[in-house]
C-alpha atoms as a PDB file:
ATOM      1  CA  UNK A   1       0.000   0.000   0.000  1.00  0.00           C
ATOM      2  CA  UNK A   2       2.597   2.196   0.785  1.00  0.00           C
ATOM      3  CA  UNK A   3       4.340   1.762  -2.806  1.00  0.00           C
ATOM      4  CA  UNK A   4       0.931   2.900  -4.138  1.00  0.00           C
ATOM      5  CA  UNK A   5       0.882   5.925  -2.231  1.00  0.00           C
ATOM      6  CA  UNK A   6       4.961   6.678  -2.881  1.00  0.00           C
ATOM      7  CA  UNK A   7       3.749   6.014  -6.639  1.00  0.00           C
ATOM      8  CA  UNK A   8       0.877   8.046  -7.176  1.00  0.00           C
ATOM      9  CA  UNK A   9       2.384  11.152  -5.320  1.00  0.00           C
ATOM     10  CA  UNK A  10       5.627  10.986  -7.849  1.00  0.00           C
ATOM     11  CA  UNK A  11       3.041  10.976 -10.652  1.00  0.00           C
ATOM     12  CA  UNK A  12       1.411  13.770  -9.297  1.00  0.00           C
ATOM     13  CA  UNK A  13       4.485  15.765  -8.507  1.00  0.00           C
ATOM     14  CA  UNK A  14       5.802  14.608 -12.081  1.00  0.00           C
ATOM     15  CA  UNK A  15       2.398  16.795 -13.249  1.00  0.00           C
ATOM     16  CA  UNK A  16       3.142  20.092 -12.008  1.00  0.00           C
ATOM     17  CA  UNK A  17       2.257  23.125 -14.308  1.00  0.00           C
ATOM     18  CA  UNK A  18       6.081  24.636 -14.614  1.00  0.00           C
ATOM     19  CA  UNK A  19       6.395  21.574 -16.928  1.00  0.00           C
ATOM     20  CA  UNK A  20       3.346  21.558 -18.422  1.00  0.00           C
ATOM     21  CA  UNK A  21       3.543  23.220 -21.666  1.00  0.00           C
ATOM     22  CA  UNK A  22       1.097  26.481 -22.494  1.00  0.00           C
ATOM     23  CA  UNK A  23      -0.553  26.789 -25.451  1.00  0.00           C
ATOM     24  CA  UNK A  24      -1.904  30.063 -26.577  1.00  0.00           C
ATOM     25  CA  UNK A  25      -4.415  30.864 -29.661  1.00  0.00           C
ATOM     26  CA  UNK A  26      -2.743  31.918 -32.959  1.00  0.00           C
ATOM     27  CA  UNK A  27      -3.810  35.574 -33.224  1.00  0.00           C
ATOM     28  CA  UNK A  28      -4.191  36.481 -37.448  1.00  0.00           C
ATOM     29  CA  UNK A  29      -2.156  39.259 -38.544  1.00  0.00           C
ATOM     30  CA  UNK A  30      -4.820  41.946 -39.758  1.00  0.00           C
ATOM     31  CA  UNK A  31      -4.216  44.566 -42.490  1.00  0.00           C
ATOM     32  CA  UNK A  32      -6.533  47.220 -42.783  1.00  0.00           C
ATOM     33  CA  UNK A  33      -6.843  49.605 -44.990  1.00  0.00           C
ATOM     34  CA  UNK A  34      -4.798  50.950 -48.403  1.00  0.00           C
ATOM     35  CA  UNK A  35      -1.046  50.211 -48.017  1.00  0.00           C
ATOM     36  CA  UNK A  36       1.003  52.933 -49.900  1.00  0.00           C
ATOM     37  CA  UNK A  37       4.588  51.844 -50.433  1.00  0.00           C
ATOM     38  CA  UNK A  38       6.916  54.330 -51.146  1.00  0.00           C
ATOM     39  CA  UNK A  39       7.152  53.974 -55.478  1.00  0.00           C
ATOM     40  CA  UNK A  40       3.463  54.460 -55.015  1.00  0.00           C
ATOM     41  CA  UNK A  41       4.200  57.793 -52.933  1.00  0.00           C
ATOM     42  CA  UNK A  42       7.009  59.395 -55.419  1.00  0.00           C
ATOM     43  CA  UNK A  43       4.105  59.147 -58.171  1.00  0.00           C
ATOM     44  CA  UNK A  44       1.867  61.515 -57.100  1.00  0.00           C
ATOM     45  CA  UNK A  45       2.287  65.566 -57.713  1.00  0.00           C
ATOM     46  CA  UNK A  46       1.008  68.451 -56.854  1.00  0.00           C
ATOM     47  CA  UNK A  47      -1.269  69.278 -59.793  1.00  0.00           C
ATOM     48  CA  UNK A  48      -2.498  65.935 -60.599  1.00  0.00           C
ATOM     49  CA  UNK A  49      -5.835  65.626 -61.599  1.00  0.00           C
ATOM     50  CA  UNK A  50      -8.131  63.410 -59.359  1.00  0.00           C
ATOM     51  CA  UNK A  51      -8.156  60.101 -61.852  1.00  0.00           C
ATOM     52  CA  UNK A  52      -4.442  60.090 -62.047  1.00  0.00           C
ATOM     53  CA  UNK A  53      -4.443  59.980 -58.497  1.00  0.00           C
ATOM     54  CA  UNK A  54      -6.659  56.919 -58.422  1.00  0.00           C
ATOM     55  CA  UNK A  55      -4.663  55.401 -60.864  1.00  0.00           C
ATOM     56  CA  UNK A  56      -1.533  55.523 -58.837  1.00  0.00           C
ATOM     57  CA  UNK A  57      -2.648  55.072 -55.390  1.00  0.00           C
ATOM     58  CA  UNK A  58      -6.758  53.238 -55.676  1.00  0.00           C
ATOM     59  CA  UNK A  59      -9.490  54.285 -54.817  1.00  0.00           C
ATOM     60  CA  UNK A  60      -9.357  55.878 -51.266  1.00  0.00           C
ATOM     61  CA  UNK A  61     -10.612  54.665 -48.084  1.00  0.00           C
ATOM     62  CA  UNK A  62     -12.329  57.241 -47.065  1.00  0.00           C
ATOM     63  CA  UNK A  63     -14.843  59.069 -49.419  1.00  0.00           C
ATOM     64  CA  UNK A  64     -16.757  61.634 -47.273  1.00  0.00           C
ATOM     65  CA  UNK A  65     -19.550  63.336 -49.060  1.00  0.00           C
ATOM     66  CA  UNK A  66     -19.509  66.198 -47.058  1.00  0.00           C
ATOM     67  CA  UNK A  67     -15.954  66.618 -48.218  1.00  0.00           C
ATOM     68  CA  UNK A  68     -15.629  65.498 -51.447  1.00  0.00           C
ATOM     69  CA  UNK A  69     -11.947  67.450 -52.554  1.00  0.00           C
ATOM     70  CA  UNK A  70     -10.217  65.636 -49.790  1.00  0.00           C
ATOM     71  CA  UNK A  71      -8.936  62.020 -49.794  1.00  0.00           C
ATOM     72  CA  UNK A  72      -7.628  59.511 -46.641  1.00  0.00           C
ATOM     73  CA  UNK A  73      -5.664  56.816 -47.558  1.00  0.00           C
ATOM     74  CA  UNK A  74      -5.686  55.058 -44.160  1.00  0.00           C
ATOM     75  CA  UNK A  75      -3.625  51.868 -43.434  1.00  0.00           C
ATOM     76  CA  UNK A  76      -2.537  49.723 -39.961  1.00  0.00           C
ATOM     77  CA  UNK A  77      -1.070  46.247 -39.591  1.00  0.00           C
ATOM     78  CA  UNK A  78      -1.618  44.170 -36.254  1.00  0.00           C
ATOM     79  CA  UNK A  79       0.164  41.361 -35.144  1.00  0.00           C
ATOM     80  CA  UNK A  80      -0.283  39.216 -32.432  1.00  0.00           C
ATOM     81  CA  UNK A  81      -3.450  41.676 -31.013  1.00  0.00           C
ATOM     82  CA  UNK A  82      -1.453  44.934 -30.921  1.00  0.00           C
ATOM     83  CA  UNK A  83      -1.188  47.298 -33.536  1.00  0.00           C
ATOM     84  CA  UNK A  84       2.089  47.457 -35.180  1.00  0.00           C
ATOM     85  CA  UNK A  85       2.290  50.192 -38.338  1.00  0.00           C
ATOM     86  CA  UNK A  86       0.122  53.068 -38.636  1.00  0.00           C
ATOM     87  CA  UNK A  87       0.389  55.393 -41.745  1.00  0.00           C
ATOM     88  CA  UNK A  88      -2.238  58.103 -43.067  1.00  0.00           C
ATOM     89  CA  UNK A  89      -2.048  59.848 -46.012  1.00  0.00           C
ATOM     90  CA  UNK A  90      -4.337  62.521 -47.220  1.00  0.00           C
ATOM     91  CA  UNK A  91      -4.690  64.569 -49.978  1.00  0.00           C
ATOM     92  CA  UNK A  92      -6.890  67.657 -51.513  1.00  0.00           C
ATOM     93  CA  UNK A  93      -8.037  68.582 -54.482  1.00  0.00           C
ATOM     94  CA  UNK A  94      -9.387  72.031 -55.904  1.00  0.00           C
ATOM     95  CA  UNK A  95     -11.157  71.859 -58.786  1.00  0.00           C
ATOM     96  CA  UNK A  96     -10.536  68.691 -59.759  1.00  0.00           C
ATOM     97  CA  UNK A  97      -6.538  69.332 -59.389  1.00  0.00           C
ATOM     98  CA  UNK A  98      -4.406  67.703 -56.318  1.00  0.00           C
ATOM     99  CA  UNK A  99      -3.277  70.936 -54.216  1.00  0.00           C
ATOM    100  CA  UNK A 100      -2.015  69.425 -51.236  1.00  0.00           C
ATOM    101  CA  UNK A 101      -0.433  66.138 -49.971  1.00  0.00           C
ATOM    102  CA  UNK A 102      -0.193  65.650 -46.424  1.00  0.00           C
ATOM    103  CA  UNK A 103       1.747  62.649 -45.214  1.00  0.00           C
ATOM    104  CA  UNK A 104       1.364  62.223 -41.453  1.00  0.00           C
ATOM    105  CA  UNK A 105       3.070  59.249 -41.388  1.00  0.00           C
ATOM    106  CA  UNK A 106       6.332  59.244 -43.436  1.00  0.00           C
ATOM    107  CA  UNK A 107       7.360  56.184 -44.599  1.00  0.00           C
ATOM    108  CA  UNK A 108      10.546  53.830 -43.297  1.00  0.00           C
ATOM    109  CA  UNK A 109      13.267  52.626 -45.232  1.00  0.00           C
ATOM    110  CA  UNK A 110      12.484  49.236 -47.320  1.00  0.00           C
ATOM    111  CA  UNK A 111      13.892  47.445 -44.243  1.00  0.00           C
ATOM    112  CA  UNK A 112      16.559  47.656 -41.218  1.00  0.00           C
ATOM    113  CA  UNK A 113      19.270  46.051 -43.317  1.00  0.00           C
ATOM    114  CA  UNK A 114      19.297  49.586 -45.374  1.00  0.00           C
ATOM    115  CA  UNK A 115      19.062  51.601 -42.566  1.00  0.00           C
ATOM    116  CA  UNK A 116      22.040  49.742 -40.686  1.00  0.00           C
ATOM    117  CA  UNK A 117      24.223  50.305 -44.010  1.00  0.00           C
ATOM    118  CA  UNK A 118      23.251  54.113 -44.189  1.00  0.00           C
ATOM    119  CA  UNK A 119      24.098  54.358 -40.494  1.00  0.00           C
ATOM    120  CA  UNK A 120      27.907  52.673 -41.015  1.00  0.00           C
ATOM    121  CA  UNK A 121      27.043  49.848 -39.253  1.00  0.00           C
ATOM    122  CA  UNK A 122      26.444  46.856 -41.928  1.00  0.00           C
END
């Protein structure tokens, strides 16, 4: 009886959680919005009229009736539950003509490998 007991206490001491692997759920990555990469950025000009716009950049996000001459391109990636990359991008118009481009988010490098070269380091 007492081998039992010795037996069935290893096995439950053998089960404690801080061996126990966790398992957590796999959390999508989630892309909202319209991604504009930098090529897609150095296309657009002052002046532009409102289709070439579309044609370099889509159709924007946002299309607010009450202000039709103004455009948000509006884009976030989240990983893992927490946002990672914001960027916003709008633009007006006047007249059918692209007068201003404001880029509150500017946009990084391609990756860290350029940035580590431009900085001396790579």
């Amino acid at each position: 009886m007492r081998i039992q007991i010795v037996l069935v206490s290893l096995l439950l001491a053998s089960c404690s959680t801080s061996y126990l692997p966790t398992f957590t759920p796999y959390k999508v990555e989630i892309r909202q919005g319209n991604l504009i990469t930098q090529d897609m950025r150095a296309k657009i000009r002052v002046g532009m009229t409102q289709s070439q716009v579309r044609a370099a950049l889509g159709a924007p996000l946002i299309n607010d009736p009450y202000h039709a001459d103004r455009w948000d391109y509006l884009y976030s990636l989240a990983r893992q539950g927490e946002v990672v990359e914001n960027q916003r991008l709008t633009l007006y118009f006047s007249k059918d003509k692209l007068t201003r481009i404001d880029d509150a988010t500017p946009l990084k490098p391609a990756g860290p490998d350029t940035q580590e070269k431009s900085n001396g380091k790579g």
